[in-house]
C-alpha atoms as a PDB file:
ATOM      1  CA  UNK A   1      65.793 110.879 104.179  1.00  0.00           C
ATOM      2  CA  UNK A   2      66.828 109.035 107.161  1.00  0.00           C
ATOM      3  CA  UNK A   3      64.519 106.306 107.947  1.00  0.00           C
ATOM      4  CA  UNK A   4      66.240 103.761 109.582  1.00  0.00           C
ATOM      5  CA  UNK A   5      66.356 102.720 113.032  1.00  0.00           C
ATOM      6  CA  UNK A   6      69.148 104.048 115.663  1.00  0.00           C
ATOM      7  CA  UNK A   7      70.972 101.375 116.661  1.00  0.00           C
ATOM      8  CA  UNK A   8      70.421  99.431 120.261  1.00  0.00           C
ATOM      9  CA  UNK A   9      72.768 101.493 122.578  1.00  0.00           C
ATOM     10  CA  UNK A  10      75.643  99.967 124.635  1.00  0.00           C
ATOM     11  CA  UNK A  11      77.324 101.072 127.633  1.00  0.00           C
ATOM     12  CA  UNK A  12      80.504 102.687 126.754  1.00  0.00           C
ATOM     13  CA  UNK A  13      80.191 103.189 122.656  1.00  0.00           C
ATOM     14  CA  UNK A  14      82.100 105.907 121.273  1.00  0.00           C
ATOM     15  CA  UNK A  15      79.861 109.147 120.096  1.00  0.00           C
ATOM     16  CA  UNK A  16      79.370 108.898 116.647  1.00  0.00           C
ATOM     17  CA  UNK A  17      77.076 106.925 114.064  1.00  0.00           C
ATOM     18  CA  UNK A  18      77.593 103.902 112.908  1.00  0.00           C
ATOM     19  CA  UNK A  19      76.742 103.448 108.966  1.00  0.00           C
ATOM     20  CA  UNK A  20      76.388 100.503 107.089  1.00  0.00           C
ATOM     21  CA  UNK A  21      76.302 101.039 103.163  1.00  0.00           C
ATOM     22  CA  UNK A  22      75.470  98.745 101.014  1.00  0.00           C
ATOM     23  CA  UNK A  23      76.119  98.499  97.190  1.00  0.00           C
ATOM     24  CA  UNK A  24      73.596  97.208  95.223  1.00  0.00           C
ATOM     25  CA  UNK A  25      73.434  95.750  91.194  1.00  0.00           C
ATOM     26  CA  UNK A  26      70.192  94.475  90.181  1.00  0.00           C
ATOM     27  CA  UNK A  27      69.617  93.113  94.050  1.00  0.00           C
ATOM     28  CA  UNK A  28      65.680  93.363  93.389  1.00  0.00           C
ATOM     29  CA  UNK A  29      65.420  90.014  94.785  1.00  0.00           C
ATOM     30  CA  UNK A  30      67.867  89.750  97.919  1.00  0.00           C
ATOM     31  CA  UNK A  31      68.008  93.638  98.930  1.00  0.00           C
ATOM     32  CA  UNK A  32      65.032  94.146 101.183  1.00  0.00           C
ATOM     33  CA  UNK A  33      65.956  90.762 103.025  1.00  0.00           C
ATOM     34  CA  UNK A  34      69.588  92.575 103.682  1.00  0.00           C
ATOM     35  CA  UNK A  35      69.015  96.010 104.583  1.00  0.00           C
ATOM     36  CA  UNK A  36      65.698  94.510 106.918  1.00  0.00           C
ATOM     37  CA  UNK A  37      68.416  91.888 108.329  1.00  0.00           C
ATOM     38  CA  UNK A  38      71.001  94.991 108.975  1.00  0.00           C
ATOM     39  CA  UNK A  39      68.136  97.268 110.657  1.00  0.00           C
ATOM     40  CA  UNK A  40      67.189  94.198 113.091  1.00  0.00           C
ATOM     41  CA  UNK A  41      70.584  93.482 113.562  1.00  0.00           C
ATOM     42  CA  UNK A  42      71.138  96.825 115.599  1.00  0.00           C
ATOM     43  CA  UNK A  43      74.661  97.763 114.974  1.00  0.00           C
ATOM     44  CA  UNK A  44      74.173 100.435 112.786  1.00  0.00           C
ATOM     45  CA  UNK A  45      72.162 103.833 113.030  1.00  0.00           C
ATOM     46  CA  UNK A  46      71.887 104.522 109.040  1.00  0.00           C
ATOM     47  CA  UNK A  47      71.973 102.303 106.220  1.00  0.00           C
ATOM     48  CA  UNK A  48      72.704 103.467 102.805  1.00  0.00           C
ATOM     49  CA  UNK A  49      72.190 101.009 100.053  1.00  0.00           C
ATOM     50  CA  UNK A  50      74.040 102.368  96.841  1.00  0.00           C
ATOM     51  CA  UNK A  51      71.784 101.314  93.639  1.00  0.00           C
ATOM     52  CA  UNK A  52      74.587 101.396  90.803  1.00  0.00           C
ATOM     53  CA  UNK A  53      72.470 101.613  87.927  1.00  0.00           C
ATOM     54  CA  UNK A  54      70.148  98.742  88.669  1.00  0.00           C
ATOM     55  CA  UNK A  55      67.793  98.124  85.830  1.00  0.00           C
ATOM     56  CA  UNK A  56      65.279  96.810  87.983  1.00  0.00           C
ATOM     57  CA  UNK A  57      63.116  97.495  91.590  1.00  0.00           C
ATOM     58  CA  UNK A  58      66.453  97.482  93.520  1.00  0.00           C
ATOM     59  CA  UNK A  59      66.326 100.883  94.547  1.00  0.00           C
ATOM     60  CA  UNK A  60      62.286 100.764  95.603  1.00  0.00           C
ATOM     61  CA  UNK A  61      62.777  97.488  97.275  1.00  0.00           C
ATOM     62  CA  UNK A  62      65.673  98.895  99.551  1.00  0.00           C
ATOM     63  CA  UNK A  63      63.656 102.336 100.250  1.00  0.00           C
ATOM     64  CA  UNK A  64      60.456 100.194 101.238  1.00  0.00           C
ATOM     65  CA  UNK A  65      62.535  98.089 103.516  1.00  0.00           C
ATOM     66  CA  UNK A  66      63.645 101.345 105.278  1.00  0.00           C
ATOM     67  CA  UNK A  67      67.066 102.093 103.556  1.00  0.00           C
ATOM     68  CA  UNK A  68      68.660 105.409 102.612  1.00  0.00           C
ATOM     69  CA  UNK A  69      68.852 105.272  98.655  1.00  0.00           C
ATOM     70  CA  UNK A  70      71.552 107.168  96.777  1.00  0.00           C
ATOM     71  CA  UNK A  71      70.559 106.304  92.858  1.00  0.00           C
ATOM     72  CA  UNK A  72      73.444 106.815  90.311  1.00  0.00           C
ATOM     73  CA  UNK A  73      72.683 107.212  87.109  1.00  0.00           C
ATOM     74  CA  UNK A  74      75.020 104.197  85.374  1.00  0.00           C
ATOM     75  CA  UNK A  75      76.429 100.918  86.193  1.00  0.00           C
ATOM     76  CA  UNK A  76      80.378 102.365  88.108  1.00  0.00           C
ATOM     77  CA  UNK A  77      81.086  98.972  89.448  1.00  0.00           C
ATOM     78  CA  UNK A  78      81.313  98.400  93.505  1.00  0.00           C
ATOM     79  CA  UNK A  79      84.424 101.101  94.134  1.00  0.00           C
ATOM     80  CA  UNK A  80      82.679 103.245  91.925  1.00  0.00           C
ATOM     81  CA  UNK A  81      79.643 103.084  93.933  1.00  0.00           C
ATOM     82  CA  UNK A  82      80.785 103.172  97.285  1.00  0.00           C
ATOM     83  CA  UNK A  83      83.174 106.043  96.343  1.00  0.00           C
ATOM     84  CA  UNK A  84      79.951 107.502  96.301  1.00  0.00           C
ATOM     85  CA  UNK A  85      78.937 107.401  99.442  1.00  0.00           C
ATOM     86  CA  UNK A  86      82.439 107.035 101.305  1.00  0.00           C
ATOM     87  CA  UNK A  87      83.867 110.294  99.598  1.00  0.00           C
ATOM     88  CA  UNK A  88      81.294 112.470 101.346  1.00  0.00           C
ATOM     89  CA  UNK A  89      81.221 110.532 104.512  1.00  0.00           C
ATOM     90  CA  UNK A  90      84.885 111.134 104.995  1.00  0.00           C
ATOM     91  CA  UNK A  91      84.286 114.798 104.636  1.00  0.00           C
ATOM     92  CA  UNK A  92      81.595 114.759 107.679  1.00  0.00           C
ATOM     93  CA  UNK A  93      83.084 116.523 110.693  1.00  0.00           C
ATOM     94  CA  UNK A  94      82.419 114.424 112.993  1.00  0.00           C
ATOM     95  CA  UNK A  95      83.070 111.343 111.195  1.00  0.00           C
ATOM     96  CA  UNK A  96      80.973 108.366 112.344  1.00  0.00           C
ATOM     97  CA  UNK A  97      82.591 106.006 114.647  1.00  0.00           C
ATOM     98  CA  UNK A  98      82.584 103.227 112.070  1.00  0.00           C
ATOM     99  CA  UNK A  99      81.175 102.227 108.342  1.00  0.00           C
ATOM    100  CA  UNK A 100      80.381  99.271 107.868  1.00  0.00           C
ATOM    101  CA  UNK A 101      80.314  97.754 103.924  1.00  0.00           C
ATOM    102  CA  UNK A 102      77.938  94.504 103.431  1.00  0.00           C
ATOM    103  CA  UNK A 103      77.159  92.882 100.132  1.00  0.00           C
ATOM    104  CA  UNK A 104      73.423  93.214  98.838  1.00  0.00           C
ATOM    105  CA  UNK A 105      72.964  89.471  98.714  1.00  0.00           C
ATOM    106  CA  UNK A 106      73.465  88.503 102.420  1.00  0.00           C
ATOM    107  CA  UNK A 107      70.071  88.596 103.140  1.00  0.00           C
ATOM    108  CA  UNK A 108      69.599  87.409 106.782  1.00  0.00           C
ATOM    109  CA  UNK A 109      72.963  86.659 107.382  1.00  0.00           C
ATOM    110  CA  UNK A 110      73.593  90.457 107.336  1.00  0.00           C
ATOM    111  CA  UNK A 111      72.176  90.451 110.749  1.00  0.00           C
ATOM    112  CA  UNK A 112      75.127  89.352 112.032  1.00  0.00           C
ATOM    113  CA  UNK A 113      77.395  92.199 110.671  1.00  0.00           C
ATOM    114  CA  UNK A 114      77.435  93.535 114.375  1.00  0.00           C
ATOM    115  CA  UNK A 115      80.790  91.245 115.102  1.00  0.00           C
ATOM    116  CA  UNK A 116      82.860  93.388 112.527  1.00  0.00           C
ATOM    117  CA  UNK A 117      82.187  96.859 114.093  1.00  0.00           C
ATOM    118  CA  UNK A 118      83.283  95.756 117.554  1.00  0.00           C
ATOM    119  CA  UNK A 119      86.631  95.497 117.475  1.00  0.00           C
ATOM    120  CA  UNK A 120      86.627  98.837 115.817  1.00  0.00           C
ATOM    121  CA  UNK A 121      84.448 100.570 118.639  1.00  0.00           C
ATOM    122  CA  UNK A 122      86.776  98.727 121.404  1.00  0.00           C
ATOM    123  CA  UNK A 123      89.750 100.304 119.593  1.00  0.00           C
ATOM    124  CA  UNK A 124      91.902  97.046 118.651  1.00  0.00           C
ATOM    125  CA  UNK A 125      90.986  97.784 115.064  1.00  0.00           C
ATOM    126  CA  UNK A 126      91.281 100.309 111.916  1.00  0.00           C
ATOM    127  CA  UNK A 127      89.569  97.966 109.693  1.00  0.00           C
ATOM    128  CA  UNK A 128      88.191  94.362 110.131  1.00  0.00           C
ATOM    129  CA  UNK A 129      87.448  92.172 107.439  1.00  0.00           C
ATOM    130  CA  UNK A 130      84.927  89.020 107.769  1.00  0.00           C
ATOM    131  CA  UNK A 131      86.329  85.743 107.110  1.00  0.00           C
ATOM    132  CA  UNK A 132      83.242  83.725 105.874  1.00  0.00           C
ATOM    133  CA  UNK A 133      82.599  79.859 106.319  1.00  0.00           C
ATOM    134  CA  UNK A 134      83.280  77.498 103.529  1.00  0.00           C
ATOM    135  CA  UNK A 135      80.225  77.590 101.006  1.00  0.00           C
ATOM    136  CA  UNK A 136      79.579  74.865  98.439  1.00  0.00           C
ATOM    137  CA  UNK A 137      80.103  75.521  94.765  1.00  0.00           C
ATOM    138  CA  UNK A 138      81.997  78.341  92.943  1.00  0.00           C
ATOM    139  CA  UNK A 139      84.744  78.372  91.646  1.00  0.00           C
ATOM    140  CA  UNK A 140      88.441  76.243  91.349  1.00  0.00           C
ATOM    141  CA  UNK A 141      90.454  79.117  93.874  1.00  0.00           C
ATOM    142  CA  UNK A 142      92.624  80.495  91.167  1.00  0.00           C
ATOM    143  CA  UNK A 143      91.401  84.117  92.006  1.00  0.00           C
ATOM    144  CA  UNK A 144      91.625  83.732  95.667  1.00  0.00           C
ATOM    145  CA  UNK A 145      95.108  82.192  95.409  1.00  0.00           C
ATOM    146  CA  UNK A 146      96.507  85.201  92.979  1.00  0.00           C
ATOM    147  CA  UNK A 147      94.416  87.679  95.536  1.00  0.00           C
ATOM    148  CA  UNK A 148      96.378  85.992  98.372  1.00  0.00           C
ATOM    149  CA  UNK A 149      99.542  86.098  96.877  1.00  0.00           C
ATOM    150  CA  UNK A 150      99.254  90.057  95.849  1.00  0.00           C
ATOM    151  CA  UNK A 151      98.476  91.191  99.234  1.00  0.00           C
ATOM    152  CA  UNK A 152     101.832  89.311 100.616  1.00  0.00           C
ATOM    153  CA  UNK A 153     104.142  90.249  97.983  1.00  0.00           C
ATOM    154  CA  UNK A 154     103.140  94.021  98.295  1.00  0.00           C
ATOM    155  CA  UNK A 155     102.064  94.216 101.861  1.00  0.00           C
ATOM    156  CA  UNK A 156     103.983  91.348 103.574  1.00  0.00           C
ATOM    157  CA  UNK A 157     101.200  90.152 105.251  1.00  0.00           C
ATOM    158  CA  UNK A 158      98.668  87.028 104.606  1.00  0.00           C
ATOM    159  CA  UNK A 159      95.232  87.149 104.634  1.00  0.00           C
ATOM    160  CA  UNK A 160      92.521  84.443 104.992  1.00  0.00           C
ATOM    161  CA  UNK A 161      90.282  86.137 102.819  1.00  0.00           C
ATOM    162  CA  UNK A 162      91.470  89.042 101.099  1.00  0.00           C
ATOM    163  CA  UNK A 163      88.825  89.705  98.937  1.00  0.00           C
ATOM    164  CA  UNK A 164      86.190  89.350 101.517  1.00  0.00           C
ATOM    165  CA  UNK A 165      83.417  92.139 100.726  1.00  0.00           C
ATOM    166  CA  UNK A 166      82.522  91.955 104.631  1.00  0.00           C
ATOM    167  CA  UNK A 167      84.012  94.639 106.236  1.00  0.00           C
ATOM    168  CA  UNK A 168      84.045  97.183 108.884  1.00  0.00           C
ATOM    169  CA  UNK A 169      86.623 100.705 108.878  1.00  0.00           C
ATOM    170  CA  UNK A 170      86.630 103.315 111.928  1.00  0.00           C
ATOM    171  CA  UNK A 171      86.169 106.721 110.980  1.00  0.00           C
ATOM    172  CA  UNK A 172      89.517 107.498 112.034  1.00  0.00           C
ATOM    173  CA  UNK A 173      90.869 105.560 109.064  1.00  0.00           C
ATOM    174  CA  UNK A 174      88.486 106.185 106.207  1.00  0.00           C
ATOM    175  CA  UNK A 175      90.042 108.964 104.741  1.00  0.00           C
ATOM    176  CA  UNK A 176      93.567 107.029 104.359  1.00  0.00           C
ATOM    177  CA  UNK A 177      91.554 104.378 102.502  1.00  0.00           C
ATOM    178  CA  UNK A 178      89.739 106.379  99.692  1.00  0.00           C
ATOM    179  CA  UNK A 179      89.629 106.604  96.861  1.00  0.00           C
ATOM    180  CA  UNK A 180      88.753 102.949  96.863  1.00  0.00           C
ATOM    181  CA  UNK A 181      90.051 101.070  93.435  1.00  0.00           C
ATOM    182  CA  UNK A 182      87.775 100.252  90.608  1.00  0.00           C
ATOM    183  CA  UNK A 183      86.413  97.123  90.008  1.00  0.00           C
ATOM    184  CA  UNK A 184      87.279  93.656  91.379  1.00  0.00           C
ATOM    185  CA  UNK A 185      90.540  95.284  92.677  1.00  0.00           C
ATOM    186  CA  UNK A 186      88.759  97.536  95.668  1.00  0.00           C
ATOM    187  CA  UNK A 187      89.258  94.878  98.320  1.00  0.00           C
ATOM    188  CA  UNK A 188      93.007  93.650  97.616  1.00  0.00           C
ATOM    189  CA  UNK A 189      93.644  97.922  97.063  1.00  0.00           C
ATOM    190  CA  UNK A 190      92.450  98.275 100.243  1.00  0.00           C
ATOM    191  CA  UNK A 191      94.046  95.763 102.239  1.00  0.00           C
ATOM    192  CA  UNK A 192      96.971  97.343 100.428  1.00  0.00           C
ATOM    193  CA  UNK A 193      96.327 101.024 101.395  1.00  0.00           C
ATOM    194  CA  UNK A 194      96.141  99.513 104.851  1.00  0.00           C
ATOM    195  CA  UNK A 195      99.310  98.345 105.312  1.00  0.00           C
ATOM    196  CA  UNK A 196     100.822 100.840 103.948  1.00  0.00           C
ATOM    197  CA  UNK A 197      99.272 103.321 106.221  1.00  0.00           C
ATOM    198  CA  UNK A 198     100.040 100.640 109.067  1.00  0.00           C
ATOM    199  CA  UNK A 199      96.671 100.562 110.287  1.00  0.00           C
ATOM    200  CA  UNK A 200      95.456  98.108 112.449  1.00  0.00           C
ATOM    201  CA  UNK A 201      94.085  95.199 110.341  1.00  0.00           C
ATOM    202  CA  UNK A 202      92.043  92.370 112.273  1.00  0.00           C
ATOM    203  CA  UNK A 203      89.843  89.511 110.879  1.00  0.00           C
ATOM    204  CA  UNK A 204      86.742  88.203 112.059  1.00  0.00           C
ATOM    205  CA  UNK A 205      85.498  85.109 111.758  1.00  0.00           C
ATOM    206  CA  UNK A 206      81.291  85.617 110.817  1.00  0.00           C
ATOM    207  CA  UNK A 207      78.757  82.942 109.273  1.00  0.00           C
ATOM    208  CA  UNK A 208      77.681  84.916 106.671  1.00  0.00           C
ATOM    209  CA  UNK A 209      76.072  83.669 103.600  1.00  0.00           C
ATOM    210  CA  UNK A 210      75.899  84.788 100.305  1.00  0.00           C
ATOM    211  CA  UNK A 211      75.218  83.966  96.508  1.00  0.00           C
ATOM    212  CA  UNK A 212      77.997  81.760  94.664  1.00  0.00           C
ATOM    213  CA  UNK A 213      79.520  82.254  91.525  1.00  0.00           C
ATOM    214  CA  UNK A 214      78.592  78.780  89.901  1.00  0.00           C
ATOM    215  CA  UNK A 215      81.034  77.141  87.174  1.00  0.00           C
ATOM    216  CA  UNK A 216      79.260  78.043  83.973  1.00  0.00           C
ATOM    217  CA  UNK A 217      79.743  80.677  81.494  1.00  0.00           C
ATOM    218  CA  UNK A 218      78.845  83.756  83.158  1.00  0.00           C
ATOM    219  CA  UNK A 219      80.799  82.338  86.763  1.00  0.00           C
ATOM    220  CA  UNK A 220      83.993  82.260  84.492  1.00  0.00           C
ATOM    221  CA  UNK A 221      83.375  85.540  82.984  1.00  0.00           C
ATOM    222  CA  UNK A 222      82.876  86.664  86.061  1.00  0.00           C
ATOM    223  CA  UNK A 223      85.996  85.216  87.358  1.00  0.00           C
ATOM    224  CA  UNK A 224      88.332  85.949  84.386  1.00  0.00           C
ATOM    225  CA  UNK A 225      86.772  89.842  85.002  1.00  0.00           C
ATOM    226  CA  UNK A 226      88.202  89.664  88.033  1.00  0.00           C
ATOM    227  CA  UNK A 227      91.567  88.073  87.409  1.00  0.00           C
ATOM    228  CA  UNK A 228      92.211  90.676  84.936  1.00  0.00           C
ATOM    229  CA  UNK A 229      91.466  93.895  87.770  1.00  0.00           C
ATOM    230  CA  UNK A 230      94.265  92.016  90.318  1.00  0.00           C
ATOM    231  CA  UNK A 231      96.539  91.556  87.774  1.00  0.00           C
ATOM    232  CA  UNK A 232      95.812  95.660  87.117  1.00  0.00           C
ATOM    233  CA  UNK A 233      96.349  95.929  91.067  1.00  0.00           C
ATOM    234  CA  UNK A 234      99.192  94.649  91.262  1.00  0.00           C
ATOM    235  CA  UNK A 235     100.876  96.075  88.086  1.00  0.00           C
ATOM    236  CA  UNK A 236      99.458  99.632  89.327  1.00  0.00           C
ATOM    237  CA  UNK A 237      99.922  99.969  93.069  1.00  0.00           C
ATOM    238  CA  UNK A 238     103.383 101.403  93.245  1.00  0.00           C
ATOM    239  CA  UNK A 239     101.799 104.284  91.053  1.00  0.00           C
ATOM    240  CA  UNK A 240      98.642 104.108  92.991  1.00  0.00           C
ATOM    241  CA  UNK A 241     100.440 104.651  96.090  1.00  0.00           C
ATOM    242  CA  UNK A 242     102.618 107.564  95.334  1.00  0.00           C
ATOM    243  CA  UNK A 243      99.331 109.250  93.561  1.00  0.00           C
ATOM    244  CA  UNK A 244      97.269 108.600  96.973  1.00  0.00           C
ATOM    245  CA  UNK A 245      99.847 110.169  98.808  1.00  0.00           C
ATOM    246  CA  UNK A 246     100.011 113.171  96.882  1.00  0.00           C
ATOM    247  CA  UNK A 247      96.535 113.558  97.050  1.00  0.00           C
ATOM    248  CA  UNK A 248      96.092 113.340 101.002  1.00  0.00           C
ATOM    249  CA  UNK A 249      98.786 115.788 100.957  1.00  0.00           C
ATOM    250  CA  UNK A 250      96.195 118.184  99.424  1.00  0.00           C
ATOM    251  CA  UNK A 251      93.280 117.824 102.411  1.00  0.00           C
ATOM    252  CA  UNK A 252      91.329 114.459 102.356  1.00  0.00           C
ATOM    253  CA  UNK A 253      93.347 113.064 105.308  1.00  0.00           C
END
């Protein structure tokens, strides 16, 4: 099924689609907002929302609101899903020009996802991340901090936001990215991969606006869930590395 709109055409884009996927966990409520928002937006020519076991309407709400839906079958976390979707896509000959990954609960704000895939179609980028504004709330900055620090003690580079969701990869570079890591540690992994591959890494500033982790019980499971896959990350990626290489030398790249 490919219902969505083709994206509004500029003078001088690259041949190639432009997909934005979109992972989605119980998103009933914010999905159709975000994948309408991405379709008005006009950046992208598909968009494939992910529904990662949702136990609710997520998956109807993002068809109805014009979305491609891939269903799986059980809760794999984000990497998990967009491995998914990203695993195939990398196969396609010819790749699309960019993908673009958004978060589910953007809602209107995804609209302006457009300002990540240009630097990739003007070629001063491999993969851009979006640097979001300062939202109220959340949590005390421990995770962002230890993110922060991973990504310059392995890669030797800093970050403004690391863990930034928001992000846009040219087709060029996708395969030298995947597998994506599992759980909270997909981002940092692949800011990682990056560097390592020495791909062109920009960051764009975009008012985006999403839903906060709040400070009660389930914000610091949330958060200690997340400590605990950097702290994996970072123990791991040597291993990681040497494993991803091995595999790329059997066809992905």
């Amino acid at each position: 099924m490919r219902d969505s709109a083709p994206a509004c055409r500029e003078p001088g884009r690259p041949a190639g689609e432009i997909v934005a996927v979109v992972p989605a966990y119980n998103e009933a409520g914010r999905i159709g907002d975000t994948v309408a928002a991405i379709r008005e937006g006009c950046f992208a020519h598909r968009v494939i929302v992910v529904d990662d076991g949702s136990g609710d309407d997520t998956a109807r709400r993002a068809a109805d609101a014009g979305a491609e839906v891939v269903r799986l079958p059980r809760n794999t976390g984000k990497g998990g899903a967009l491995n998914a979707v990203l695993m195939p896509l990398a196969q396609e000959q010819p790749r699309p020009a960019a993908v673009v990954l958004l978060d589910a609960d953007l809602g209107v704000s995804a609209a302006l996802a457009g300002a990540l895939v240009k630097p990739v179609l003007a070629g001063e980028a491999d993969l851009v991340i979006g640097v979001l504004p300062a939202q109220g709330g959340g949590g005390f900055g421990l995770v962002k901090r230890l993110a922060a620090w991973i990504v310059r003690r392995q890669g030797g580079r800093v970050l403004a936001q690391p863990l930034s969701g928001q992000r846009a990869i040219s087709g060029r570079a996708l395969p030298q990215l995947l597998p994506l890591g599992r759980g909270f540690s997909m981002e940092i992994l692949m800011d990682l991969d990056a560097m390592q591959a020495g791909l062109r890494i920009k960051e764009v500033p975009v008012s985006f606006y999403h839903a906060i982790t709040g400070r009660d019980w389930r914000g610091f499971c949330h958060r200690a869930c997340q400590f605990r896959d950097l702290l994996w990350a970072w123990a791991c990626y040597g291993r990681r590395w040497r494993a991803r290489r091995r595999g790329a030398s059997h066809g992905l790249a």
